[in-house]
PDB file of N, CA and C in Angstrom:
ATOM      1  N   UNK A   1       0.860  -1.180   0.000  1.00  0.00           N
ATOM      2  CA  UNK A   1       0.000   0.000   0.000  1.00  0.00           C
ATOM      3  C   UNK A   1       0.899   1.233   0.000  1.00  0.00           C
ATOM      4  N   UNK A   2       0.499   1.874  -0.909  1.00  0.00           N
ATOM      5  CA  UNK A   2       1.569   2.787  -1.393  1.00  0.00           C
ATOM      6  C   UNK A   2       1.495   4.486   0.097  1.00  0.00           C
ATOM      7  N   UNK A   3       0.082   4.269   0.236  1.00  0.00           N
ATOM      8  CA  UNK A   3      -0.024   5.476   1.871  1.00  0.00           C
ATOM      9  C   UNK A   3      -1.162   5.168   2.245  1.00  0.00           C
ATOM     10  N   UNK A   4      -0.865   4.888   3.203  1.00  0.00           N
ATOM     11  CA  UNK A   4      -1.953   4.043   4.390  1.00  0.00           C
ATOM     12  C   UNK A   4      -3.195   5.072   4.274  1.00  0.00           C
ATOM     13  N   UNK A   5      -3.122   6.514   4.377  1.00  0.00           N
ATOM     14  CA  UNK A   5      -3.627   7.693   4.858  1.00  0.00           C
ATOM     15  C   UNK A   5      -4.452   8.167   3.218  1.00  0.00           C
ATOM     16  N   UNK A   6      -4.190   7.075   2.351  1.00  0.00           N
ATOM     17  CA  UNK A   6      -5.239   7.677   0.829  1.00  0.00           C
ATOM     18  C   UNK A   6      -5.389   6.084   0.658  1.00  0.00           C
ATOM     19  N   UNK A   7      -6.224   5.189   0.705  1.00  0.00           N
ATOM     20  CA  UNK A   7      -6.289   3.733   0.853  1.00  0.00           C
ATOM     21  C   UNK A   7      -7.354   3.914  -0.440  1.00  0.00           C
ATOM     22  N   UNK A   8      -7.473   2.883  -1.224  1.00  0.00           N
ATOM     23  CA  UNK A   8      -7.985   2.478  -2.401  1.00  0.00           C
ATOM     24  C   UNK A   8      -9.713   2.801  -2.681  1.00  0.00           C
ATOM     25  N   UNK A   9     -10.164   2.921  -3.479  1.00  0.00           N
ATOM     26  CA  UNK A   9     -11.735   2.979  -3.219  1.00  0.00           C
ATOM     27  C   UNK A   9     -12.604   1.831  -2.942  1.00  0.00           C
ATOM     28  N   UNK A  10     -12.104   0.207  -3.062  1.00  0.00           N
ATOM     29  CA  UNK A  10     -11.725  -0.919  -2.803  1.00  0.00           C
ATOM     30  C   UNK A  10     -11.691  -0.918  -1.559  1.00  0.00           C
ATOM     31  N   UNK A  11     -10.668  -0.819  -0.985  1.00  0.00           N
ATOM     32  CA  UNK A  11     -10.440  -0.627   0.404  1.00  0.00           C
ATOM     33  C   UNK A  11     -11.648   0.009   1.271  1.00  0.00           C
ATOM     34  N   UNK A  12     -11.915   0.904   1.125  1.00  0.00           N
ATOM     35  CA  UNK A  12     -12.887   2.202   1.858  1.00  0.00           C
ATOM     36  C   UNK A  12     -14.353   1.603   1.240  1.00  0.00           C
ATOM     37  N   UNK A  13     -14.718   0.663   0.103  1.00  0.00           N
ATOM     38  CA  UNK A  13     -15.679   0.398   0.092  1.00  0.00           C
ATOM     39  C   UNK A  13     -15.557  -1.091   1.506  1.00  0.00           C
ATOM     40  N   UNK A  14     -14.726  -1.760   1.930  1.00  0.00           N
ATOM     41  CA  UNK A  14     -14.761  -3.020   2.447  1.00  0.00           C
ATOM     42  C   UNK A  14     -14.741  -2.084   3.990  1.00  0.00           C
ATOM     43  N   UNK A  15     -14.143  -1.159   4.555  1.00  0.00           N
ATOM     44  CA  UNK A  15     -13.841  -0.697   5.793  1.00  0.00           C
ATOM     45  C   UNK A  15     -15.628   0.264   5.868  1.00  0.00           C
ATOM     46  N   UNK A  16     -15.977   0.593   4.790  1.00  0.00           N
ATOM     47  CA  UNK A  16     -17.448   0.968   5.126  1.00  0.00           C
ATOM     48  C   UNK A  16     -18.456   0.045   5.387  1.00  0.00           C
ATOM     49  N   UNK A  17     -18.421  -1.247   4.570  1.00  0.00           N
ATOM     50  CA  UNK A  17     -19.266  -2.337   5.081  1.00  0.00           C
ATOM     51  C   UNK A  17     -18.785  -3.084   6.231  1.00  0.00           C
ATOM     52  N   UNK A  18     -17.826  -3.110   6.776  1.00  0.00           N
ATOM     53  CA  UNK A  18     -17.252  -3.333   8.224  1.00  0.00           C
ATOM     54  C   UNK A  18     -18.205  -2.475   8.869  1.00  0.00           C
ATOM     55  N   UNK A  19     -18.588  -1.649   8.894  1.00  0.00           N
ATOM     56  CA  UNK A  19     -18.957  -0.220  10.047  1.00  0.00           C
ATOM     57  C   UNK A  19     -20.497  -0.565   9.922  1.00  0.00           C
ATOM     58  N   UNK A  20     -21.217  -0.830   8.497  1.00  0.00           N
ATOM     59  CA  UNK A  20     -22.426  -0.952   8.590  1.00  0.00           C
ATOM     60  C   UNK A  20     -22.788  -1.972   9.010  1.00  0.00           C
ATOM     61  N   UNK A  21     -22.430  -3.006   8.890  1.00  0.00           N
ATOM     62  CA  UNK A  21     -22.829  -4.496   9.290  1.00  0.00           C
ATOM     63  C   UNK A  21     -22.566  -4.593  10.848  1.00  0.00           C
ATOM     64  N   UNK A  22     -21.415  -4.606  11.441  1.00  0.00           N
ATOM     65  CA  UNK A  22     -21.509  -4.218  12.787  1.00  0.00           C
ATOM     66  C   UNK A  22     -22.773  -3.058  13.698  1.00  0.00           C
ATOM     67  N   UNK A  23     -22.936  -2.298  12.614  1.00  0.00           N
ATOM     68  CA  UNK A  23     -24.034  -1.549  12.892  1.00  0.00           C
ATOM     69  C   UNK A  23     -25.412  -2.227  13.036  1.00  0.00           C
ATOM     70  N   UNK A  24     -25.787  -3.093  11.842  1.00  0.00           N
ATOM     71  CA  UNK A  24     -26.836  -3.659  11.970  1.00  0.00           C
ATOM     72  C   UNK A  24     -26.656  -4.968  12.929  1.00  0.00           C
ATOM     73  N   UNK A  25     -25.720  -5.082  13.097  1.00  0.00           N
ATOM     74  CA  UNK A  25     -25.672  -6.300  13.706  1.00  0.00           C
ATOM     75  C   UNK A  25     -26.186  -6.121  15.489  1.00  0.00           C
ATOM     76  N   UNK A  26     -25.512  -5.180  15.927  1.00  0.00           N
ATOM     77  CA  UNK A  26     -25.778  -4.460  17.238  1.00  0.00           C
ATOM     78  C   UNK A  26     -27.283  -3.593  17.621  1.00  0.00           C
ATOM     79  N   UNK A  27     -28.122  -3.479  16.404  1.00  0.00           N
ATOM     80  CA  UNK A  27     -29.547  -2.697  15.937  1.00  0.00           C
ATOM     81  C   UNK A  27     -30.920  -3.861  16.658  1.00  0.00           C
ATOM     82  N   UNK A  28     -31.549  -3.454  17.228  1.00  0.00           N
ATOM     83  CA  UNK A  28     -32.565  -4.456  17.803  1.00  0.00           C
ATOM     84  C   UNK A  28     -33.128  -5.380  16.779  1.00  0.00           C
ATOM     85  N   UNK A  29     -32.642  -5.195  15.427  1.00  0.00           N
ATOM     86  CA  UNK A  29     -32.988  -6.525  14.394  1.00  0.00           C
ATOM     87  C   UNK A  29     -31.679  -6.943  13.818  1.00  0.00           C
ATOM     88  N   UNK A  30     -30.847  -7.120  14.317  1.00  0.00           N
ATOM     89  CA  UNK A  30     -29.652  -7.367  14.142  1.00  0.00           C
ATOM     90  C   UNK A  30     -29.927  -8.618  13.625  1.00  0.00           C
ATOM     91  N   UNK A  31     -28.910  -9.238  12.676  1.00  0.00           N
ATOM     92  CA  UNK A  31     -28.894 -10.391  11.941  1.00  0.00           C
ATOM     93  C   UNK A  31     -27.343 -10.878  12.286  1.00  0.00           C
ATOM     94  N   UNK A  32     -27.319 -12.483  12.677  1.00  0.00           N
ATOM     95  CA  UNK A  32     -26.369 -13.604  12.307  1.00  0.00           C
ATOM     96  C   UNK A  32     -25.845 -13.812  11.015  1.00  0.00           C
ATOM     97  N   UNK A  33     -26.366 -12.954   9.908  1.00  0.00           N
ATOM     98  CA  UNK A  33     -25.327 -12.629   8.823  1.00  0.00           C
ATOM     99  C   UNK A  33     -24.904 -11.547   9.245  1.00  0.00           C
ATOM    100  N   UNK A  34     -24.774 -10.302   9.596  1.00  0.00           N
ATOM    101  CA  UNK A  34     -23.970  -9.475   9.699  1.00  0.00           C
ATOM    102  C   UNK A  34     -22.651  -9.299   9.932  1.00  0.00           C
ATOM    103  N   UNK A  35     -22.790 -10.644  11.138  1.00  0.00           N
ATOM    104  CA  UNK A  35     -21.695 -10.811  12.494  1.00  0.00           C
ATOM    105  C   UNK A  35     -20.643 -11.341  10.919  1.00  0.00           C
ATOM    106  N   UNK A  36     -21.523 -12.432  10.430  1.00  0.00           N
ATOM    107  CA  UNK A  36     -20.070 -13.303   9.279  1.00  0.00           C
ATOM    108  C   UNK A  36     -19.626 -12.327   8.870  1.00  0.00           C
ATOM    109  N   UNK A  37     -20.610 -11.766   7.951  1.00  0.00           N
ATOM    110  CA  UNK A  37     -20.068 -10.646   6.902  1.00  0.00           C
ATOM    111  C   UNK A  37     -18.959  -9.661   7.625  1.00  0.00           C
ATOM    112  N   UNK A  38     -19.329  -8.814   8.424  1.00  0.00           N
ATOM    113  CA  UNK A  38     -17.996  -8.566   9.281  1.00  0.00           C
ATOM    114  C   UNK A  38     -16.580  -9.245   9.471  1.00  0.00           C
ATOM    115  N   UNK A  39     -16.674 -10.390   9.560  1.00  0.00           N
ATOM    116  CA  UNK A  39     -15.472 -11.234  10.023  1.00  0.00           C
ATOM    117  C   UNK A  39     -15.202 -11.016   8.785  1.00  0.00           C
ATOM    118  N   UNK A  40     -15.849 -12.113   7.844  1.00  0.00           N
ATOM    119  CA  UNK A  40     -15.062 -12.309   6.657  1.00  0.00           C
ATOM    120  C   UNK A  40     -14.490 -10.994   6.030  1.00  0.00           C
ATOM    121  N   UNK A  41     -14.968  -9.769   6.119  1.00  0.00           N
ATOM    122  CA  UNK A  41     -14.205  -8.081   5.662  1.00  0.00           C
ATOM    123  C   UNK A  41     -13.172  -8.728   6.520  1.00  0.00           C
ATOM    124  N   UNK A  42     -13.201  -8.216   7.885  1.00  0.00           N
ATOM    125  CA  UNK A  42     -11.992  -8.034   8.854  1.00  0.00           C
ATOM    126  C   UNK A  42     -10.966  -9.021   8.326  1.00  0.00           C
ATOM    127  N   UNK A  43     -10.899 -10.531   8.119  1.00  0.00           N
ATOM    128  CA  UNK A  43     -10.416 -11.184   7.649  1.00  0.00           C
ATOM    129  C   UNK A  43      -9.605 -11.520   5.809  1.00  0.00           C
ATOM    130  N   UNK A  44     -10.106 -10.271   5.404  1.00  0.00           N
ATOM    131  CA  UNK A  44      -9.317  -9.490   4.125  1.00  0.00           C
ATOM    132  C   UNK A  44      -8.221  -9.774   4.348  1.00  0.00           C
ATOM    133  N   UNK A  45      -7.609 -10.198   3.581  1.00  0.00           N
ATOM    134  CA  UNK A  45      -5.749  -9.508   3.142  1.00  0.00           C
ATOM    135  C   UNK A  45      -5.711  -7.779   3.081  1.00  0.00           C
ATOM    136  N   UNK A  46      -6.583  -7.474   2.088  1.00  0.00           N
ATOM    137  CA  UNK A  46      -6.153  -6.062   1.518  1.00  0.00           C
ATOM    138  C   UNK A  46      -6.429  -5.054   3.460  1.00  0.00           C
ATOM    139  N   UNK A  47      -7.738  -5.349   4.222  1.00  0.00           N
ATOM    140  CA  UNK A  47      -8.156  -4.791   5.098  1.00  0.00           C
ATOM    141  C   UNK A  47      -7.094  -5.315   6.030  1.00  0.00           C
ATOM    142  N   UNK A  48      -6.729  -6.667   6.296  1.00  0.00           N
ATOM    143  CA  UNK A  48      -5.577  -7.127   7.173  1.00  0.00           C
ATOM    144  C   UNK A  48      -4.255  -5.849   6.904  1.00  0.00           C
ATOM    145  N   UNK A  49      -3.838  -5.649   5.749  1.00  0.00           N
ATOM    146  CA  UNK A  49      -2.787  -5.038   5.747  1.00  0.00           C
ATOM    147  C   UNK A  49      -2.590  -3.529   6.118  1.00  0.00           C
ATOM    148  N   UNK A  50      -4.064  -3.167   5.848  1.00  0.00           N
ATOM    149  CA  UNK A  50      -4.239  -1.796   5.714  1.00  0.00           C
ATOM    150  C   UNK A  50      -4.534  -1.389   7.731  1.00  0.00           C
ATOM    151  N   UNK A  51      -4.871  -2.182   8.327  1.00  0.00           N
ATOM    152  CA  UNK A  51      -5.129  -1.935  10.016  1.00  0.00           C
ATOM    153  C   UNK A  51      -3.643  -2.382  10.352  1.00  0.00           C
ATOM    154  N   UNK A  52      -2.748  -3.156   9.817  1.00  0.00           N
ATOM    155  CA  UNK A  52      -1.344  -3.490  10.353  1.00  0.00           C
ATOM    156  C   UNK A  52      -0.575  -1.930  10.166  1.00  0.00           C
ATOM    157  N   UNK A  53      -0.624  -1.680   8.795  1.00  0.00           N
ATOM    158  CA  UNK A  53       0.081  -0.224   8.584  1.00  0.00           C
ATOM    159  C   UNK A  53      -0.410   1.082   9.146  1.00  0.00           C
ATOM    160  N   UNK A  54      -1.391   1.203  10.071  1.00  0.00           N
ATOM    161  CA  UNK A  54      -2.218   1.694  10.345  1.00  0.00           C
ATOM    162  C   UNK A  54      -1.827   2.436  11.734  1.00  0.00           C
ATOM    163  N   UNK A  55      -0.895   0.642  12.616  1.00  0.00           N
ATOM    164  CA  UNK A  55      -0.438   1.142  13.832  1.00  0.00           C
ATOM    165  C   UNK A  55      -0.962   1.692  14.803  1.00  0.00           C
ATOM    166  N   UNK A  56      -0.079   2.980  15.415  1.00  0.00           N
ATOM    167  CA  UNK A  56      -0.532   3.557  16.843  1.00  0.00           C
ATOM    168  C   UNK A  56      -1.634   4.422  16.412  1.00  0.00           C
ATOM    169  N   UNK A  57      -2.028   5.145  15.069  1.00  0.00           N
ATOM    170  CA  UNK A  57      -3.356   5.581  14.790  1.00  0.00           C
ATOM    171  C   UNK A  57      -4.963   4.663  14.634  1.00  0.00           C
ATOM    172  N   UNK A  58      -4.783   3.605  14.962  1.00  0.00           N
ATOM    173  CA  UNK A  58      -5.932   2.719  15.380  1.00  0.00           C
ATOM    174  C   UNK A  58      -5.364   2.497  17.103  1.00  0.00           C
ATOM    175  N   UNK A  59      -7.128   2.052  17.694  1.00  0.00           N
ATOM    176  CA  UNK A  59      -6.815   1.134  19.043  1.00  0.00           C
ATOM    177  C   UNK A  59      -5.935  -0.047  19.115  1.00  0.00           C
ATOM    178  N   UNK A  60      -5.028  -0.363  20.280  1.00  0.00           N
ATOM    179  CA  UNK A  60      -4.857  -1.330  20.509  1.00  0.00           C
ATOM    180  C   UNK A  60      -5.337  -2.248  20.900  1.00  0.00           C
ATOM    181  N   UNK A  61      -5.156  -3.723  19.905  1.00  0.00           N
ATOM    182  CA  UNK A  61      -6.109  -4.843  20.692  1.00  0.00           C
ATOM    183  C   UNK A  61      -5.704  -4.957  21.903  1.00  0.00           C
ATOM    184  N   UNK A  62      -5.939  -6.084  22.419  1.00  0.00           N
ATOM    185  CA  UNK A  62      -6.460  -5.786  23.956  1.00  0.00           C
ATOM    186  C   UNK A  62      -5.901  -7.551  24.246  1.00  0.00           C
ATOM    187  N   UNK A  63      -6.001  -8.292  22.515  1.00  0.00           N
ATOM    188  CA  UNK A  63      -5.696  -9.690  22.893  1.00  0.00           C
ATOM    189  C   UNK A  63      -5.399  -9.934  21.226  1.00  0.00           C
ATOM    190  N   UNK A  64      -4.704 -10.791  21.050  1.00  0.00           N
ATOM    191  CA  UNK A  64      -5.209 -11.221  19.388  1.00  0.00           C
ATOM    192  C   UNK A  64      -5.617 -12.704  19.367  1.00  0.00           C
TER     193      UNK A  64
END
């Protein structure tokens, strides 16, 4: 990734459906697809690489 800080439109489309699906997922009609769909984003290569380069400007996990 050529700058962490201008990430692909690719990218920013997969880190926006991360945000919504967790969203619905946590929503009083939350769905057991959401939760997958989440993982499987988080579980990206392209999204894996882009939260590694990302560093001390994201939270620290807590556990991995």
């Amino acid at each position: 990734m050529s700058d962490v800080l201008k990430p692909s439109v690719g990218l920013l489309v997969k880190i926006g459906s991360i945000a919504v699906h967790i969203e619905e997922f946590f929503s009083p009609h939350g769905h057991p697809y959401d939760k997958v769909a989440a993982e499987q984003l988080l579980n990206d290569p392209e999204v894996k690489e882009w939260i590694s380069q990302m560093g001390a400007m994201l939270p620290r996990k807590r556990h991995d």
